[in-house]
Structures are given as C-alpha cells and as structure tokens.
Protein backbone atom coordinates (compact mmCIF):
# COMPACT_ATOMS: atom_id res chain seq x y z
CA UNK A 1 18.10 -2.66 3.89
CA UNK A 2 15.89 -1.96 7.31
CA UNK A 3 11.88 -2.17 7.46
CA UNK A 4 11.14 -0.82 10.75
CA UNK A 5 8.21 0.78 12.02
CA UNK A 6 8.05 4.35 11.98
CA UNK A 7 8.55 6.27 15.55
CA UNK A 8 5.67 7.73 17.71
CA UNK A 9 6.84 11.30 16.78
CA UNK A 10 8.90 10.83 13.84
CA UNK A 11 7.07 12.51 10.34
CA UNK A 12 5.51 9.91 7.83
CA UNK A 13 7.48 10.22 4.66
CA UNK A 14 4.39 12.29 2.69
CA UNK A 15 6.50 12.14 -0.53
CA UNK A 16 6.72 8.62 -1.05
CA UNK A 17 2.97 8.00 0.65
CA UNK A 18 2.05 10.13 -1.94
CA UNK A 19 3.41 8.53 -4.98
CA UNK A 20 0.75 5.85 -4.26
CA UNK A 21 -2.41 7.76 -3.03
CA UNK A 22 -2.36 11.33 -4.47
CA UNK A 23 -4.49 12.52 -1.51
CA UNK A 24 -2.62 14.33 1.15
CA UNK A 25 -6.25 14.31 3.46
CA UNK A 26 -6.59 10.42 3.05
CA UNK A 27 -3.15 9.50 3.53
CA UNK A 28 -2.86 11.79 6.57
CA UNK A 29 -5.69 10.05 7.98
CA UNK A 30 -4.97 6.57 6.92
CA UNK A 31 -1.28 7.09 8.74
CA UNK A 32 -2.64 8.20 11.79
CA UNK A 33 -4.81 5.13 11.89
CA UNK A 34 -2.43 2.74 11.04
CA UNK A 35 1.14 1.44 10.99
CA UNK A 36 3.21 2.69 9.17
CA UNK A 37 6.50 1.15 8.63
CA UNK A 38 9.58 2.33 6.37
CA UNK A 39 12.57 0.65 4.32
CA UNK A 40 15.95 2.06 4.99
CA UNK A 41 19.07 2.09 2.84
CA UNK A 42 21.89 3.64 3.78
CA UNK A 43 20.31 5.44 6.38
CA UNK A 44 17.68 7.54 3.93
CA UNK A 45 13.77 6.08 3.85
CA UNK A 46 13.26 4.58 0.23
CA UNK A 47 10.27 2.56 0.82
CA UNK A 48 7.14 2.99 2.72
CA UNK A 49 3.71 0.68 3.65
CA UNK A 50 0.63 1.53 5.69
CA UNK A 51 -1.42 -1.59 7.91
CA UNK A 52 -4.38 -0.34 8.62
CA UNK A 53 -6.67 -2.42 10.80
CA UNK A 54 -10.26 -2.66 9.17
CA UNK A 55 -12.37 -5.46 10.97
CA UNK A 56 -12.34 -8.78 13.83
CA UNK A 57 -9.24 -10.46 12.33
CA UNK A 58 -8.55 -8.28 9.05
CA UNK A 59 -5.79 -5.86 8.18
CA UNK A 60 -5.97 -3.90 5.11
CA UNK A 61 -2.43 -2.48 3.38
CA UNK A 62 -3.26 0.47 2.23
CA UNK A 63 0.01 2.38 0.94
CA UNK A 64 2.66 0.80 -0.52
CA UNK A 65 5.03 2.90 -1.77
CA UNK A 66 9.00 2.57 -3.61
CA UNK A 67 10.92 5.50 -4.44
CA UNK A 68 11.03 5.80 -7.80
CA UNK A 69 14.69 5.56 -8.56
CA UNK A 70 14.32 2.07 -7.42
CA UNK A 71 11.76 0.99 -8.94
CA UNK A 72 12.70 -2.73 -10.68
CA UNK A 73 14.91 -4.12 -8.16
CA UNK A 74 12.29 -6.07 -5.95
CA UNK A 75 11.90 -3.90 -2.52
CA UNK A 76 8.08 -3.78 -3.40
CA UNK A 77 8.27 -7.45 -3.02
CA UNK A 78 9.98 -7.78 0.19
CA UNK A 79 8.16 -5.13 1.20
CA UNK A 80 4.46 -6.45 0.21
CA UNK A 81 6.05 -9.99 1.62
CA UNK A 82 7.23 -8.05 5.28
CA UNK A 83 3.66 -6.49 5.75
CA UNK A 84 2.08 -9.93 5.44
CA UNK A 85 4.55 -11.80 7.84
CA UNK A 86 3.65 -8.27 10.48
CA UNK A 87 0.20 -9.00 9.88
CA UNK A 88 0.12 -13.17 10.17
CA UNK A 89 2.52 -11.71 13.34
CA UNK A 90 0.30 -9.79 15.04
CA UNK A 91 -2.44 -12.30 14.97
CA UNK A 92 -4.61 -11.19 11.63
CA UNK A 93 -6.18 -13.62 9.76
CA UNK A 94 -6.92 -12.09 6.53
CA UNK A 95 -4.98 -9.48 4.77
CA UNK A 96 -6.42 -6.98 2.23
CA UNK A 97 -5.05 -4.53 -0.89
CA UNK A 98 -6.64 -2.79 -3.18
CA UNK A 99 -5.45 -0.80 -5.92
CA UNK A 100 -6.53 1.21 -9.41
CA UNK A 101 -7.76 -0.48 -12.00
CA UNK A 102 -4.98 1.31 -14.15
CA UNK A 103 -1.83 0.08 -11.49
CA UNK A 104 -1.14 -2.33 -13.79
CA UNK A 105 2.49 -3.32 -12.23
CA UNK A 106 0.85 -3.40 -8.84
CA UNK A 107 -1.80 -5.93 -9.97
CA UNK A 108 1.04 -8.39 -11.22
CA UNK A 109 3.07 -7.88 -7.68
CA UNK A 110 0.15 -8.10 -5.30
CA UNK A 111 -0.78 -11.49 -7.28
CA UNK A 112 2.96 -13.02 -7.25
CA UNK A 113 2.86 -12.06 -3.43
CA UNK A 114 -0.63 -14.46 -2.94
CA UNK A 115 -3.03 -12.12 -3.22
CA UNK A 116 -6.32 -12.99 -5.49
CA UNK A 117 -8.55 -10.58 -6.85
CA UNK A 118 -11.86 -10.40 -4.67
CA UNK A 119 -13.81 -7.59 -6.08
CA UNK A 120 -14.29 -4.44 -8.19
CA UNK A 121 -15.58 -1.24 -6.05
CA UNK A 122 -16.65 0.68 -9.54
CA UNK A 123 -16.17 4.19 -9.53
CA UNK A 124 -14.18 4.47 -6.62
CA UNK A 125 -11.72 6.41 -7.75
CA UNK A 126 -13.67 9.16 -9.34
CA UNK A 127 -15.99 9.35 -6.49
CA UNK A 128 -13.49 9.68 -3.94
CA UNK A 129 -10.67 11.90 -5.67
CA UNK A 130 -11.72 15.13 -7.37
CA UNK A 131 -9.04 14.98 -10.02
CA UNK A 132 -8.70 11.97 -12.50
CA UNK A 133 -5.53 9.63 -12.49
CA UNK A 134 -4.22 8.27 -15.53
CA UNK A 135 -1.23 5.79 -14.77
CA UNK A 136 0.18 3.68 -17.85
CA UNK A 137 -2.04 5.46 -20.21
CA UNK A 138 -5.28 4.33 -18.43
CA UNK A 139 -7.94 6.19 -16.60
CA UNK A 140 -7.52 4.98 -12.89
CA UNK A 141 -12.02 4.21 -12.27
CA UNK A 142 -12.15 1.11 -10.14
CA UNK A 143 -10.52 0.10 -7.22
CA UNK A 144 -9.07 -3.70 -7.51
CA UNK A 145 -10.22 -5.35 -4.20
CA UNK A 146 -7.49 -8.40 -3.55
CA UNK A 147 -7.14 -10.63 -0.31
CA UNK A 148 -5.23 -13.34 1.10
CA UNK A 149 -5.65 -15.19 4.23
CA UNK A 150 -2.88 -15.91 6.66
C-alpha cells in the first residue's frame, strides 16, 4: 500500500470522493482547495483523503474515503493516522473532521484516531444538501464537529 499525494494534473478519484460527500459541486471545490492524497494497492487508487487548510495553524480533513470492497480491514485508520502525521508535518497545529450525525462507523474511527467531539453544527446537512441522507438507518441532520491538536 502507497499514500501519495495526488499529481498537479492527474483527475481526483470522484467515485470514491463521492462515497463520502454526495456533492459533486462541494467536493470539486473542496479538491481544488486542498490536498488531496490517494492510497494505492496494486497499482489501482482504493483510498482517498482531502486536507483542506481552514485558518492560522488549522487544517480541516474533509473527505475521507475507502472503497467499499475494503471496507473492515483498517486502511481508514492508516489513512485518518497518515493525514494527521502530513498535517503535524507541514507545521499545523490543530487538525479538524467533521462528519454526519448518522456516520456512525466514522464517529468510532475518528475517536480511536484522537479526535474528540467539539461541536454540533445542527442542520447542516439539510441546509447544505438538497436531498436527505440516510446512512445506517438514520437521517444524516447534524454535522459532528471533532478536533485534535498536534
């Protein structure tokens, strides 16, 4: 397995981007803001994560995204744990995450990788996507706001 950071011209790998943030406008804007870096096995992209710098000091990870297939066998952790070394790295001292109220999985892995809840943005999700997600049977409202510092 590679994480590398994706190539000035190379495309961002929409499908997997997209299996964590349904919206093609956001992601697209989020990538070209960011850093996006990929996991590679075997020579095909499996794994995907967005840094996206937000204030003085603070990085936010924004996408974090495992092809589904693989889902179980602990790349989100590495990959989670590879975007906070990049961040501590490139001099941040605070990383951010947040994720649906409904991303039940992603709250346990983003807590076992140091991160602590912070806040609750209510609503977000409905006012910023115009059609509802429902992940593990839940509506997806309220955006989990987690943080750790580096």
């Amino acid at each position: 397995m590679e994480i590398r950071k994706l190539h000035a011209h190379e495309p961002a790998p929409m499908d997997l981007l997209l299996l964590a943030d349904p919206s093609e406008s956001i992601v697209t804007e989020y990538v070209q803001r960011g850093q996006c870096h990929v996991v590679e096995i075997e020579g095909s992209i499996v794994a995907v994560y967005v840094l996206l710098p937000t204030r003085p000091e603070t990085v936010e990870l924004v996408n974090v995204a495992v092809h589904e297939d693989l889902h179980g066998q602990g790349i989100g952790k590495q990959v989670v744990n590879h975007a906070i070394v990049q961040a501590r790295q490139q001099g941040y001292k605070t990383i951010e995450i947040g994720t649906g109220n409904s991303s039940v999985g992603q709250l346990a892995l983003y807590q076992k990788c140091g991160f602590r809840i912070v806040g609750v943005d209510i609503d977000f999700f409905v006012r910023n996507y115009p059609e509802e997600i429902i992940e593990n049977g839940i509506l997806c409202r309220d955006m989990i706001r987690m943080s750790q510092d580096l």
